[in-house]
N, C-alpha and C. Protein backbone atom coordinates (compact mmCIF):
# COMPACT_ATOMS: atom_id res chain seq x y z
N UNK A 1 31.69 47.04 25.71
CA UNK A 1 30.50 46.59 25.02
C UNK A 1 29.28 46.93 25.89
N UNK A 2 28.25 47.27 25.56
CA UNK A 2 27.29 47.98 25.95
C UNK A 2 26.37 46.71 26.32
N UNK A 3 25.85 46.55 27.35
CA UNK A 3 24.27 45.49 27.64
C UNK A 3 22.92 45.75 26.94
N UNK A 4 22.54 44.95 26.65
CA UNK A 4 21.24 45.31 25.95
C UNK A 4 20.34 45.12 27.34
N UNK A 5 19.15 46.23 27.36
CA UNK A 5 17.94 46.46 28.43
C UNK A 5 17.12 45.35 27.87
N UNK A 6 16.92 44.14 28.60
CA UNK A 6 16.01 43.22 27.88
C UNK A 6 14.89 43.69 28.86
N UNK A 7 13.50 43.19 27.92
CA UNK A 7 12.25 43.62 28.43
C UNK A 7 12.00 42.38 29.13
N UNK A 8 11.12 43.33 30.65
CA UNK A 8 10.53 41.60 31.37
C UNK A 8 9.52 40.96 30.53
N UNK A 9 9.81 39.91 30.17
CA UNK A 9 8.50 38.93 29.71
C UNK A 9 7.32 38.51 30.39
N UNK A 10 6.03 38.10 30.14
CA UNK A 10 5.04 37.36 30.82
C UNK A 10 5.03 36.57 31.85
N UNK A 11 6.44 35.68 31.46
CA UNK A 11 6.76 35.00 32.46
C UNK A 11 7.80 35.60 33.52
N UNK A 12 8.12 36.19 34.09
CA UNK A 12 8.54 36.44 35.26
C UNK A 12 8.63 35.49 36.13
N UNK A 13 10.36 35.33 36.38
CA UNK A 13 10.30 34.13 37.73
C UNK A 13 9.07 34.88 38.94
N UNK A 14 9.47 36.02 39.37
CA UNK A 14 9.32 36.32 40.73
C UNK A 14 7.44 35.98 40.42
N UNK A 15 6.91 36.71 39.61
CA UNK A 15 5.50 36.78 39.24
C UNK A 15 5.36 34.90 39.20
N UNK A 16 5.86 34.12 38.90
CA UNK A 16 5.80 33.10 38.54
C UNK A 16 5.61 32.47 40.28
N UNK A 17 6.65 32.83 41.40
CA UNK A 17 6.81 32.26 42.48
C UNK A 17 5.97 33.13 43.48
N UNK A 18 5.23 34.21 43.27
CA UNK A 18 4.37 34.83 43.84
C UNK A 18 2.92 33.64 43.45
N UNK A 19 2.89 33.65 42.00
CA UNK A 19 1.90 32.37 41.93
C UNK A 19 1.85 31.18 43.16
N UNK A 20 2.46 30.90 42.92
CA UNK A 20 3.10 29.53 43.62
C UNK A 20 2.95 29.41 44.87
N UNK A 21 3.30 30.71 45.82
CA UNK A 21 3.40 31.01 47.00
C UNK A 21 1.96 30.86 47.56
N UNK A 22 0.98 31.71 46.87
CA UNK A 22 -0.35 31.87 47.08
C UNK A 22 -1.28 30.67 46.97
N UNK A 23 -0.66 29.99 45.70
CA UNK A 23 -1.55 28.65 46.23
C UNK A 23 -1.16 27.48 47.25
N UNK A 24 0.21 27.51 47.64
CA UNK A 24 1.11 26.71 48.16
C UNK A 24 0.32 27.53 50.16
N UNK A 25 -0.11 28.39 50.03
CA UNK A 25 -0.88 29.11 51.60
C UNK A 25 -2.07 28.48 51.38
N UNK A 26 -2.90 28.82 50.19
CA UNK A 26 -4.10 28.53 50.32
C UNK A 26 -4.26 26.58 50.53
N UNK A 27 -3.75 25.93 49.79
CA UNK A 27 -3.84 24.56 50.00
C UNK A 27 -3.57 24.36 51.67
N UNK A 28 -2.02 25.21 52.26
CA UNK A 28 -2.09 24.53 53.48
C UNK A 28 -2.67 25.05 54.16
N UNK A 29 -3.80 26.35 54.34
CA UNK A 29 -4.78 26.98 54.64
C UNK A 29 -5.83 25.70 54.69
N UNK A 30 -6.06 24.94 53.76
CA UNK A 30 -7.25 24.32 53.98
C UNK A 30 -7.19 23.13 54.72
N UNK A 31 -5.75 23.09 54.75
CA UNK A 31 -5.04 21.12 56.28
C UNK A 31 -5.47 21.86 57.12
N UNK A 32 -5.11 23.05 57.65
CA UNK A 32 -4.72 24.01 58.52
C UNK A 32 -3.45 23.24 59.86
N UNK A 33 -2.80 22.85 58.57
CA UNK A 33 -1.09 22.21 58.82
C UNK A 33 -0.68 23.95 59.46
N UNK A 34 0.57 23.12 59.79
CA UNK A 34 1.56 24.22 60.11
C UNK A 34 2.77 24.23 59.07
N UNK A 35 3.69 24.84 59.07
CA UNK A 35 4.70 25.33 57.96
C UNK A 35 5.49 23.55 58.24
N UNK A 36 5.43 23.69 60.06
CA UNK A 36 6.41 22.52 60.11
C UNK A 36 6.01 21.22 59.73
N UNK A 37 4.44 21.18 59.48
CA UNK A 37 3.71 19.90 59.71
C UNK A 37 4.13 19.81 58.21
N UNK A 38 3.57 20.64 57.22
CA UNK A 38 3.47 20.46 55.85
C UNK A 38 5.37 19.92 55.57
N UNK A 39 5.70 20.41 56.13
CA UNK A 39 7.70 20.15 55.84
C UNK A 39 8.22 18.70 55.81
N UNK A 40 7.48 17.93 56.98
CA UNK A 40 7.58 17.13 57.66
C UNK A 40 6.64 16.05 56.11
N UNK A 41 5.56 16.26 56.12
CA UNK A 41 5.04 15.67 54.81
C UNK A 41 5.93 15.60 53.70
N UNK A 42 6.27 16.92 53.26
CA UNK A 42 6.71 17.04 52.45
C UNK A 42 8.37 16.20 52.12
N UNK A 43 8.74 16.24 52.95
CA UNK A 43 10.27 15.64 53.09
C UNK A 43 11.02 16.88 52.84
N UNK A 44 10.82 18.05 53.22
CA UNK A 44 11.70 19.13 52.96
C UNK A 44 11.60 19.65 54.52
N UNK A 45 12.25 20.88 54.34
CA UNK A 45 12.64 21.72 55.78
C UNK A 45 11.27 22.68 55.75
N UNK A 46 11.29 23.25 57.20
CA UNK A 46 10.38 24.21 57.04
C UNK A 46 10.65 25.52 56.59
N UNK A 47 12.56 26.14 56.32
CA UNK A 47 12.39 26.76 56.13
C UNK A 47 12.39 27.44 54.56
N UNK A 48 12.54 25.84 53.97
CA UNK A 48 12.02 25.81 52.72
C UNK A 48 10.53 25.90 52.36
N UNK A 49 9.44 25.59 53.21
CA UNK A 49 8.30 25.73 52.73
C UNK A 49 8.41 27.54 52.99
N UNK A 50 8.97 27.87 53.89
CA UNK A 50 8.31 29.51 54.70
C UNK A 50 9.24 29.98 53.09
N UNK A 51 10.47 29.63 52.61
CA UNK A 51 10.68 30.27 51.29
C UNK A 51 9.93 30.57 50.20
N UNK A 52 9.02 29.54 49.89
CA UNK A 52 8.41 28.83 49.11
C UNK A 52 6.98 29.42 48.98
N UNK A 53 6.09 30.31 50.26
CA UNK A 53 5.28 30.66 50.30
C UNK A 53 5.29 32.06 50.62
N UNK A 54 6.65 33.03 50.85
CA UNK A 54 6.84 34.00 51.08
C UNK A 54 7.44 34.28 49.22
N UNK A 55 7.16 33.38 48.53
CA UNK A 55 7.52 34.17 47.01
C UNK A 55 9.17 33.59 46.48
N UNK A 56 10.05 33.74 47.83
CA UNK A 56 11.49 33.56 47.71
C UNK A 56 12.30 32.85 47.02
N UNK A 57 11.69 31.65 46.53
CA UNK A 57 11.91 30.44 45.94
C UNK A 57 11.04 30.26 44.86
N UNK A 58 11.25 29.98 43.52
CA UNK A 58 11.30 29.65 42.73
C UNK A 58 11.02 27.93 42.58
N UNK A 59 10.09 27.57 42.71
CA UNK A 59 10.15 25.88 42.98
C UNK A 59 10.19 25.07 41.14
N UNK A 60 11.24 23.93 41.49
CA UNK A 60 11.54 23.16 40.79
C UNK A 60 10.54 22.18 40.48
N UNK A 61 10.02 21.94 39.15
CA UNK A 61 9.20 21.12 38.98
C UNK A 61 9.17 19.71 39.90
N UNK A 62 10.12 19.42 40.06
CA UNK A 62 9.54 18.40 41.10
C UNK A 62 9.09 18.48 42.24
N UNK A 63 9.28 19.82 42.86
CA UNK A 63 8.75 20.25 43.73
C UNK A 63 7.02 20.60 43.76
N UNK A 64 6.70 20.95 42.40
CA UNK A 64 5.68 21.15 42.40
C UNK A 64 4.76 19.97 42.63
N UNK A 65 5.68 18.91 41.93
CA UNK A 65 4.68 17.41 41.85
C UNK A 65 4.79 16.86 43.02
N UNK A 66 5.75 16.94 43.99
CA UNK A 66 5.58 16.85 45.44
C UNK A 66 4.52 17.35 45.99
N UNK A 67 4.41 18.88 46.16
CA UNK A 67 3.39 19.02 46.44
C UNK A 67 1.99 18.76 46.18
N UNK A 68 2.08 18.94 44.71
CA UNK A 68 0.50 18.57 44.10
C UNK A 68 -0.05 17.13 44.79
N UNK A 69 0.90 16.45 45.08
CA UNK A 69 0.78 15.22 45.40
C UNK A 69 0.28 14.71 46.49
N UNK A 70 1.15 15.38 47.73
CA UNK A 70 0.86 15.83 49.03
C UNK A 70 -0.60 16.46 49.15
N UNK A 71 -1.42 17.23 48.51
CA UNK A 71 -2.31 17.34 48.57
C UNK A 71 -3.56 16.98 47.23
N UNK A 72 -3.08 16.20 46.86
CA UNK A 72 -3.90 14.97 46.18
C UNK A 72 -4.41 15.96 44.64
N UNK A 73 -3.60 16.47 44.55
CA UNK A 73 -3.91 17.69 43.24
C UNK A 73 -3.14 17.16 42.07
N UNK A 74 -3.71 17.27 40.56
CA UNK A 74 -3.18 17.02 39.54
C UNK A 74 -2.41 18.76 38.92
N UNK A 75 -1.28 18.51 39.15
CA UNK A 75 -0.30 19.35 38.56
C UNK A 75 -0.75 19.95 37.09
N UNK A 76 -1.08 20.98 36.79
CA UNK A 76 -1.08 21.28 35.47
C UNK A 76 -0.28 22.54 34.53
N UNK A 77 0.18 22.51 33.55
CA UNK A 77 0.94 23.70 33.10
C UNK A 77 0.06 23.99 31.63
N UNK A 78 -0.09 25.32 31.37
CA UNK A 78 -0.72 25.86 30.77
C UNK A 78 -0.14 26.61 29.62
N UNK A 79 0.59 27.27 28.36
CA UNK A 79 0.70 27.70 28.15
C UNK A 79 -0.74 28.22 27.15
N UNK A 80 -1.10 29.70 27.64
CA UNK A 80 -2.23 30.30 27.41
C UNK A 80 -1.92 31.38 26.22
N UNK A 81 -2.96 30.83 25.79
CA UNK A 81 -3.03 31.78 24.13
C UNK A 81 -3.51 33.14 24.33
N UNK A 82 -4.07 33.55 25.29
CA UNK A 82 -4.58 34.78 24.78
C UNK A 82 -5.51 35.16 26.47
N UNK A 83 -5.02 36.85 26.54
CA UNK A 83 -4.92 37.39 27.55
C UNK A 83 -5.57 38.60 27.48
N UNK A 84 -6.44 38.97 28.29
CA UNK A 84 -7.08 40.20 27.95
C UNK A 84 -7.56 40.83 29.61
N UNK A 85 -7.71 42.28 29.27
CA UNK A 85 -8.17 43.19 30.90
C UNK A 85 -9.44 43.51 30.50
N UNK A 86 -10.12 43.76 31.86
CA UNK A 86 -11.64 43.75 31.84
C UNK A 86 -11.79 45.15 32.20
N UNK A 87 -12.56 45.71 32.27
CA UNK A 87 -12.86 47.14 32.00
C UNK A 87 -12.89 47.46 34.02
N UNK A 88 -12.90 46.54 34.82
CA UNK A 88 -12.54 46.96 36.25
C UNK A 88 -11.00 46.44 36.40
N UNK A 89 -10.21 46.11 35.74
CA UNK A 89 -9.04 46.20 35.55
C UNK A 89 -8.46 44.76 36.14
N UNK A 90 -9.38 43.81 36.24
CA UNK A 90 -8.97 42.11 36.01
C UNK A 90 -8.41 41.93 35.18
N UNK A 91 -7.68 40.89 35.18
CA UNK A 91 -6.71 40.16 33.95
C UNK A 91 -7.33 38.62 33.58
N UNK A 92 -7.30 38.32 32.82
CA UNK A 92 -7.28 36.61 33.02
C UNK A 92 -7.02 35.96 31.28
N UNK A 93 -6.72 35.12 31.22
CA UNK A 93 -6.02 34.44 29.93
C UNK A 93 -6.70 32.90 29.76
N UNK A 94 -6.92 32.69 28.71
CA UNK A 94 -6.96 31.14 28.38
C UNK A 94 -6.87 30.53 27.15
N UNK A 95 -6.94 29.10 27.06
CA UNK A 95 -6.31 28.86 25.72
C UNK A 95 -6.99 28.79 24.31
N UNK A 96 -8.43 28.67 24.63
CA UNK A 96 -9.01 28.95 23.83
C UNK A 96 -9.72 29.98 22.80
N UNK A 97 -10.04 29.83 22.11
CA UNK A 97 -10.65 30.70 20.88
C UNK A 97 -11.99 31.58 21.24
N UNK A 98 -11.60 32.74 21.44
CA UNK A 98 -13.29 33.66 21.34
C UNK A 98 -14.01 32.96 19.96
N UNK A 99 -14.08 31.89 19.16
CA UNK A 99 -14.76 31.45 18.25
C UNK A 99 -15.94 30.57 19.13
N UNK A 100 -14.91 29.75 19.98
CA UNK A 100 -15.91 28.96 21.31
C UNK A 100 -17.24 29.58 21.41
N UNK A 101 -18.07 28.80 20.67
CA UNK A 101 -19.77 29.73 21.01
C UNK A 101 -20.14 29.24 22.73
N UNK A 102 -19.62 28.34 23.73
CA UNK A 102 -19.46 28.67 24.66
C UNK A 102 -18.58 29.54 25.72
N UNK A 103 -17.92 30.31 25.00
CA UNK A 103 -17.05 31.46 25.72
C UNK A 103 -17.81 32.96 25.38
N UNK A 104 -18.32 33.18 26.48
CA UNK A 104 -18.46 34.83 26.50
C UNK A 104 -18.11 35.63 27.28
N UNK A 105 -18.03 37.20 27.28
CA UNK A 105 -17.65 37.54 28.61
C UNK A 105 -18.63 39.07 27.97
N UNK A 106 -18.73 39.88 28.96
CA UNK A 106 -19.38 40.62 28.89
C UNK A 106 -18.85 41.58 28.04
N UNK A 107 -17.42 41.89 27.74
CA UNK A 107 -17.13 42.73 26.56
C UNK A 107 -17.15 42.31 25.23
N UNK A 108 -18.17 41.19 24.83
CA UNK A 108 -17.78 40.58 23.73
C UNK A 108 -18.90 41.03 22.95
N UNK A 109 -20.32 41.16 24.15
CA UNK A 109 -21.47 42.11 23.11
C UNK A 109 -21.04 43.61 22.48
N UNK A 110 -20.08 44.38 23.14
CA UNK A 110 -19.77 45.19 22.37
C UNK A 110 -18.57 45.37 21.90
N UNK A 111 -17.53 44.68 21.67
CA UNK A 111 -16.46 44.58 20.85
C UNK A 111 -16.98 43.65 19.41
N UNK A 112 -17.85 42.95 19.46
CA UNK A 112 -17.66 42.23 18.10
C UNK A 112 -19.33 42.35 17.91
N UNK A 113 -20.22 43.08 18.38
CA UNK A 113 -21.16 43.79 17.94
C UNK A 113 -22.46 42.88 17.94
N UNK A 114 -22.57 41.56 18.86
CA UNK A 114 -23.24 40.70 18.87
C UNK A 114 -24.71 41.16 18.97
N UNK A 115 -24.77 42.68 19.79
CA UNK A 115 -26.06 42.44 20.51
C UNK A 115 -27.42 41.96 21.87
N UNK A 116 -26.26 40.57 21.80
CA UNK A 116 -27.28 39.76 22.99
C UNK A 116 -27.26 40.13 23.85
């Protein structure tokens, strides 16, 4: 029986724990903890945080709320409606409606012919 080639989706663990990693540096970037100090907070090992911020790991929602917690952050999950690239080749997504007469972005005067 033959495997089917499934396509990667949006969500991507690894893309998902590359997220994770980067803010999980930048937060302890701003204690300016150490891997071991934050571990030690955390009630985990250090060489679970060095997993954890090198991408390697995949963290379990409760892990996340550990952390968020540990640094006094409200946890949030997003599923985002709508995703678009900017003509210098940014990405960014959110959940709301280009109807939002407070949402603009600079390709919107000439995709939908506004003018302003």
């Amino acid at each position: 029986m033959k495997r089917s080639t499934r396509r990667r989706g949006l969500n991507d663990s690894a893309a998902i724990a590359a997220a994770c990693a980067r803010n999980l540096l930048e937060l302890r970037g701003r204690t300016g903890e150490t891997q071991k100090q934050l571990a030690k907070r955390l009630r985990m090992t250090e060489s679970m945080i060095s997993r954890l911020e090198r991408g390697d790991h995949v963290p379990s929602l409760k892990t996340l709320c550990r952390v968020a917690d540990a640094f006094e952050r409200r946890l949030e999950i997003v599923f985002h409606a709508h995703e678009h690239e900017h003509a210098d080749g940014t990405r960014h997504s959110h959940a709301h409606s280009h109807l939002d007469p407070d949402h603009r972005h600079e390709h919107d005067h000439h995709e939908h012919g506004d003018g302003e």
